[in-house]
C-alpha atoms as a PDB file:
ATOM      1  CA  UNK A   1     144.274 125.240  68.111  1.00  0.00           C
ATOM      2  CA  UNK A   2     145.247 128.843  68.821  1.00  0.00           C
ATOM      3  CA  UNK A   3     145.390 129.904  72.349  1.00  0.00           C
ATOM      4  CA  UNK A   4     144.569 133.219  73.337  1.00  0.00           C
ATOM      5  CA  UNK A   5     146.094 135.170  76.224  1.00  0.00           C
ATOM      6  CA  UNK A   6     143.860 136.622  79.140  1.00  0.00           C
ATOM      7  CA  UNK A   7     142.711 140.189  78.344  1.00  0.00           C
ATOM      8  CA  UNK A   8     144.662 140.491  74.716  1.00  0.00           C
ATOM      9  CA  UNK A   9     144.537 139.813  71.365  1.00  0.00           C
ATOM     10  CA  UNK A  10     147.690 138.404  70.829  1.00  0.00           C
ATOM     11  CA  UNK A  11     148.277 134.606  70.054  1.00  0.00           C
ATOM     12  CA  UNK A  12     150.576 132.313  71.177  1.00  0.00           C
ATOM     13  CA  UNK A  13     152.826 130.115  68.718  1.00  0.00           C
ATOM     14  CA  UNK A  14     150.719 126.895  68.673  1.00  0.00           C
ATOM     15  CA  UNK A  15     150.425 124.050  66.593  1.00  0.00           C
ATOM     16  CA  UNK A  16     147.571 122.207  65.212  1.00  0.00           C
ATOM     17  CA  UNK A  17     147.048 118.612  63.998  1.00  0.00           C
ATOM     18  CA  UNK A  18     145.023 118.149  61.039  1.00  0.00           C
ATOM     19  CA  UNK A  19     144.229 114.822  61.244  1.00  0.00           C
ATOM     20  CA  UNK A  20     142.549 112.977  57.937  1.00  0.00           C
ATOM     21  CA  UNK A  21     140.969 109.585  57.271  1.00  0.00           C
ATOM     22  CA  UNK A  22     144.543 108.023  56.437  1.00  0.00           C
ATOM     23  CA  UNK A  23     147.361 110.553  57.881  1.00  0.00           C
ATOM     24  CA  UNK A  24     148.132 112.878  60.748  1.00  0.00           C
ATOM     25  CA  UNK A  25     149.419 116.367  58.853  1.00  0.00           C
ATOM     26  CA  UNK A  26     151.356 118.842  61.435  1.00  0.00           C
ATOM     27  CA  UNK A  27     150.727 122.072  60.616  1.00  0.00           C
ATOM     28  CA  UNK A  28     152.462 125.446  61.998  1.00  0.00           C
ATOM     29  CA  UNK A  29     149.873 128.694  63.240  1.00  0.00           C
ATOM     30  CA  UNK A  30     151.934 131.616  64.344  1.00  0.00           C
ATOM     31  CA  UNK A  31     150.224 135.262  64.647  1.00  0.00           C
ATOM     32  CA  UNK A  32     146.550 136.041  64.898  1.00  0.00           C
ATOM     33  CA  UNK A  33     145.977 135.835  60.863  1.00  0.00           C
ATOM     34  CA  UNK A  34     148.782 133.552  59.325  1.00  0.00           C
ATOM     35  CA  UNK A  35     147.964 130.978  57.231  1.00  0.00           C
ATOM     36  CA  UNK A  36     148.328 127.191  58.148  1.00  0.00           C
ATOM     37  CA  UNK A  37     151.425 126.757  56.636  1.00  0.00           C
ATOM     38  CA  UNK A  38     152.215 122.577  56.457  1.00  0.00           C
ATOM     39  CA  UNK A  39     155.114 121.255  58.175  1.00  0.00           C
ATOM     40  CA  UNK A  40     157.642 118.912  56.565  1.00  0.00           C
ATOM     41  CA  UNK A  41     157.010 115.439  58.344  1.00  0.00           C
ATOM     42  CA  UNK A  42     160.170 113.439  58.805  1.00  0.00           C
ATOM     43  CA  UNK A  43     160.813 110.629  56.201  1.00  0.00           C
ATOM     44  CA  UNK A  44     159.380 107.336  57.822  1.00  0.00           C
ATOM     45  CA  UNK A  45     162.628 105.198  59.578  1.00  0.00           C
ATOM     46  CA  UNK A  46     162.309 101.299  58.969  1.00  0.00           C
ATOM     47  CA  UNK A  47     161.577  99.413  62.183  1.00  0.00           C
ATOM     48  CA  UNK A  48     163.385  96.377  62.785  1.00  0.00           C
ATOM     49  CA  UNK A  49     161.543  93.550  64.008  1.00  0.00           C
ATOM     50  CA  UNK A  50     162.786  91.683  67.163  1.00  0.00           C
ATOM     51  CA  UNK A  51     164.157  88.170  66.386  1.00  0.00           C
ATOM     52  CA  UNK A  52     161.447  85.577  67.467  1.00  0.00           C
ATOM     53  CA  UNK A  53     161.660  84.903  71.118  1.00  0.00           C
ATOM     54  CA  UNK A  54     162.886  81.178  72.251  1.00  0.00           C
ATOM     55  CA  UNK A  55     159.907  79.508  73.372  1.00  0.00           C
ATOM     56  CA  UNK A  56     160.453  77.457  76.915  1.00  0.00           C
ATOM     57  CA  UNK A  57     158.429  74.502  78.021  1.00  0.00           C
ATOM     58  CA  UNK A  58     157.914  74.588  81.881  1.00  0.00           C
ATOM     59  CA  UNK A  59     156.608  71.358  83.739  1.00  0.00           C
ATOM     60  CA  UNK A  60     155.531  70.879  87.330  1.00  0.00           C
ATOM     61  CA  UNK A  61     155.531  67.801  88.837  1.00  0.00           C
ATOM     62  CA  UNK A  62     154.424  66.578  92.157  1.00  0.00           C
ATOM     63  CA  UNK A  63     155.005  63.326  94.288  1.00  0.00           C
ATOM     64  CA  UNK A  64     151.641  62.874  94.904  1.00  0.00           C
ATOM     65  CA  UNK A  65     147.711  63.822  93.368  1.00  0.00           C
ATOM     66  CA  UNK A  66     146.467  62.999  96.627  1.00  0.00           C
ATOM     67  CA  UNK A  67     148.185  64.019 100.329  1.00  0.00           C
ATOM     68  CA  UNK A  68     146.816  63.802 103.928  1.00  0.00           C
ATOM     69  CA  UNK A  69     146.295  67.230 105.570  1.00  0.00           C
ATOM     70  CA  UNK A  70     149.666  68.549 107.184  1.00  0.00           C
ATOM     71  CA  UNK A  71     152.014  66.457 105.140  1.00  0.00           C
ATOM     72  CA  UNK A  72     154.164  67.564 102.990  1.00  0.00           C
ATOM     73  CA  UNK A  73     154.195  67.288  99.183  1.00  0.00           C
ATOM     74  CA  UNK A  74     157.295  67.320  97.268  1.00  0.00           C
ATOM     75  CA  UNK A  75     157.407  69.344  93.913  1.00  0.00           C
ATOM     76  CA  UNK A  76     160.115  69.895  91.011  1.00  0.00           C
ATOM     77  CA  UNK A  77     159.628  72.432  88.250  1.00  0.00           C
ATOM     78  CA  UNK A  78     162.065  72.167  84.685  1.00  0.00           C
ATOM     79  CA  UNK A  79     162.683  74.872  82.503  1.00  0.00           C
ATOM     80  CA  UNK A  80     163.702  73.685  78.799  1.00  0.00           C
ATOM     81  CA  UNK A  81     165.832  75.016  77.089  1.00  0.00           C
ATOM     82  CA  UNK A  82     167.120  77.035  79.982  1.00  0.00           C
ATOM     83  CA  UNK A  83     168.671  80.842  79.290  1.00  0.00           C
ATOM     84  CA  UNK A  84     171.839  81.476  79.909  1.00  0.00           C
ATOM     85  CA  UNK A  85     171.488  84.909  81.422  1.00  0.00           C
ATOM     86  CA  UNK A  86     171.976  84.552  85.241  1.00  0.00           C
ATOM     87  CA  UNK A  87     169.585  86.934  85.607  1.00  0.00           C
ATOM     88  CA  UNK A  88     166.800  85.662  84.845  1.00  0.00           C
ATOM     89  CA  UNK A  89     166.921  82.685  87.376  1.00  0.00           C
ATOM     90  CA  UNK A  90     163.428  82.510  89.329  1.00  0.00           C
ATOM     91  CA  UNK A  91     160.236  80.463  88.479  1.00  0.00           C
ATOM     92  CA  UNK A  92     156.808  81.710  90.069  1.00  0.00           C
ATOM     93  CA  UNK A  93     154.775  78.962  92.095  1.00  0.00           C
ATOM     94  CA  UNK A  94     150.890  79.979  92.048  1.00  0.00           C
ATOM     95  CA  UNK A  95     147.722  78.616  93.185  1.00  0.00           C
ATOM     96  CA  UNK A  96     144.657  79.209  92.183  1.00  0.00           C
ATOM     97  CA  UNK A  97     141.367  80.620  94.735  1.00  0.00           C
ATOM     98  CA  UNK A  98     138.246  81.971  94.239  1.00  0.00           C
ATOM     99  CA  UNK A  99     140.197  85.151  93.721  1.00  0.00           C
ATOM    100  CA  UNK A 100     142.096  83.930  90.162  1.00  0.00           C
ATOM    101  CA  UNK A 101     145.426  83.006  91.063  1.00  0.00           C
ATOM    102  CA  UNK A 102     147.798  83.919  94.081  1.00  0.00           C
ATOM    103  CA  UNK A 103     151.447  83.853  93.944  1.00  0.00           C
ATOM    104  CA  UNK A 104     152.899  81.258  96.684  1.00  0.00           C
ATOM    105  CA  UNK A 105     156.598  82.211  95.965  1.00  0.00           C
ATOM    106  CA  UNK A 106     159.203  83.073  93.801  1.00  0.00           C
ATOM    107  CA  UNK A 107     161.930  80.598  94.051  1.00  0.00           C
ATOM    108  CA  UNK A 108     165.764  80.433  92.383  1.00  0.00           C
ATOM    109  CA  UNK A 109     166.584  77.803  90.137  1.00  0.00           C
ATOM    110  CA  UNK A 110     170.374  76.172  89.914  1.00  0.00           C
ATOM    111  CA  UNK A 111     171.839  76.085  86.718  1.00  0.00           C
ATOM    112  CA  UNK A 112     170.443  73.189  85.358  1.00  0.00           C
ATOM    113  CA  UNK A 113     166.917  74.727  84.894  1.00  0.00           C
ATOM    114  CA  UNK A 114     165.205  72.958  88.170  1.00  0.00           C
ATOM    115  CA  UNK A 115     164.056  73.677  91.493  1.00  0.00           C
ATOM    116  CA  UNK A 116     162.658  71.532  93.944  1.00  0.00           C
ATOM    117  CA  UNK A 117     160.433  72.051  97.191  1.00  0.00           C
ATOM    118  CA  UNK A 118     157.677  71.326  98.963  1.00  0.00           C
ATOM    119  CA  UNK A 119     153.812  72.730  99.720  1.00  0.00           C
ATOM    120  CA  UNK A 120     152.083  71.661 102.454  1.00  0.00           C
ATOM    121  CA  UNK A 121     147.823  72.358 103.970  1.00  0.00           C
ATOM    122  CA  UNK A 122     146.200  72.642 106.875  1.00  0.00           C
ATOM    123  CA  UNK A 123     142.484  72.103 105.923  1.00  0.00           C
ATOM    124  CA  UNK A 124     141.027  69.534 103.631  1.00  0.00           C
ATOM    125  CA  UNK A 125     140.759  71.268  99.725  1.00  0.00           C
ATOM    126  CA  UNK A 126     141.374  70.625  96.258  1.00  0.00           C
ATOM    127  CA  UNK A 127     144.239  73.035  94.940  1.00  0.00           C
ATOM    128  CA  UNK A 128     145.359  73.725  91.953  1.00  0.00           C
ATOM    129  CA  UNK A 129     148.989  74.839  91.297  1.00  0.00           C
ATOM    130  CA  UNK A 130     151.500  76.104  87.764  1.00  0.00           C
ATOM    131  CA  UNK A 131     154.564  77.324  87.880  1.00  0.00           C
ATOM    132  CA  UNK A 132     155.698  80.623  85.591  1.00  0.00           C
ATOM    133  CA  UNK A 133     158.754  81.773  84.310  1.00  0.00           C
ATOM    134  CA  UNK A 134     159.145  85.215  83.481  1.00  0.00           C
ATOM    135  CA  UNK A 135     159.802  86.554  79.590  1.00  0.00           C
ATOM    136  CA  UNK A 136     163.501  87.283  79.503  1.00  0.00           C
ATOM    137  CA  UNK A 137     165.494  89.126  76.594  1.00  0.00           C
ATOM    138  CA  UNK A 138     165.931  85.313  74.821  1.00  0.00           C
ATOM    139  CA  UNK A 139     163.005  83.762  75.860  1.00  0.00           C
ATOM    140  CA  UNK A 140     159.379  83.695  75.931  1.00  0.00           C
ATOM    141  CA  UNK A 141     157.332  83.665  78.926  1.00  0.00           C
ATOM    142  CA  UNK A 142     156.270  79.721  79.993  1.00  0.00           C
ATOM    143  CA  UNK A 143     153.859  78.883  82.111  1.00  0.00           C
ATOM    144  CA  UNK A 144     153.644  74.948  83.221  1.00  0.00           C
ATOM    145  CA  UNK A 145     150.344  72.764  83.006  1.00  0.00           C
ATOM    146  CA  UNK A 146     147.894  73.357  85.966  1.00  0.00           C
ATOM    147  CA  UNK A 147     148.447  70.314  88.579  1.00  0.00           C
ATOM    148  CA  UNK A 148     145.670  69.314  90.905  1.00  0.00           C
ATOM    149  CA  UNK A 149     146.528  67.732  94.737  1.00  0.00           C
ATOM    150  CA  UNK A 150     143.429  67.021  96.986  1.00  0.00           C
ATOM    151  CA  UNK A 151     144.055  67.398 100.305  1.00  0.00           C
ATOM    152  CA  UNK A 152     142.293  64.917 102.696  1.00  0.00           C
ATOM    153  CA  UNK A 153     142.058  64.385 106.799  1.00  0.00           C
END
């Protein structure tokens, strides 16, 4: 497209895309009548593809399916095979609402690939719980099975 300037007839240096069914052709307009003169288009640079991500199992397990309101519920999460990038040492506990899900925290795992702690409720519900660990520059993202605990007065 050729712009014009406000109250002249003179053309700024522009350039224009033809694009086709297949291809996308630069193409150089200087001057109010040159001709569309194509532009040399760079030669195409192989893209290397990214070596296949590790994938990583993540499991959550809790102490108990079934707790009385207030108590608290023990929980472990295991990443295998665990990166070795220090990193990239956190694991995502979420619940899910009528929202979708809700992070509950973010906690750091020792060296092993574990964490441990606890959740706890004040009303009577059935919640649902998973546990994510972010994509790293090794690894894939994992996210654990969802895990059900009713809690009951």
């Amino acid at each position: 497209m050729a712009m014009w300037q406000a109250g002249t007839r003179r053309r700024t240096a522009a350039t224009v895309l033809l694009i086709s069914a297949l291809a996308v052709v630069p193409v150089a307009v200087v001057g109010p009548t040159a001709a569309a003169t194509p532009v040399t288009a760079p030669a195409a640079v192989p893209v290397a593809r990214p070596a296949a991500l590790t994938p990583v199992r993540v499991s959550l397990t809790f102490e108990a399916a079934r707790a009385k309101v207030g108590t608290r519920v023990d929980f472990t999460v295991r990443v295998r095979p665990y990166p070795s990038d220090v990193a990239y040492r956190s694991v995502k506990i979420q619940y899910r609402d009528g929202a979708g899900w809700r992070t509950l925290g973010s906690l750091k795992m020792r060296r092993d690939g574990t964490v441990s702690a606890w959740v706890s409720k004040e009303t009577p519900a059935v919640r649902s719980y998973r546990a994510i660990f972010p994509a790293t520059p090794e690894t894939a993202r994992g996210i654990s099975p969802v895990r059900t605990i009713t809690w009951y007065r």
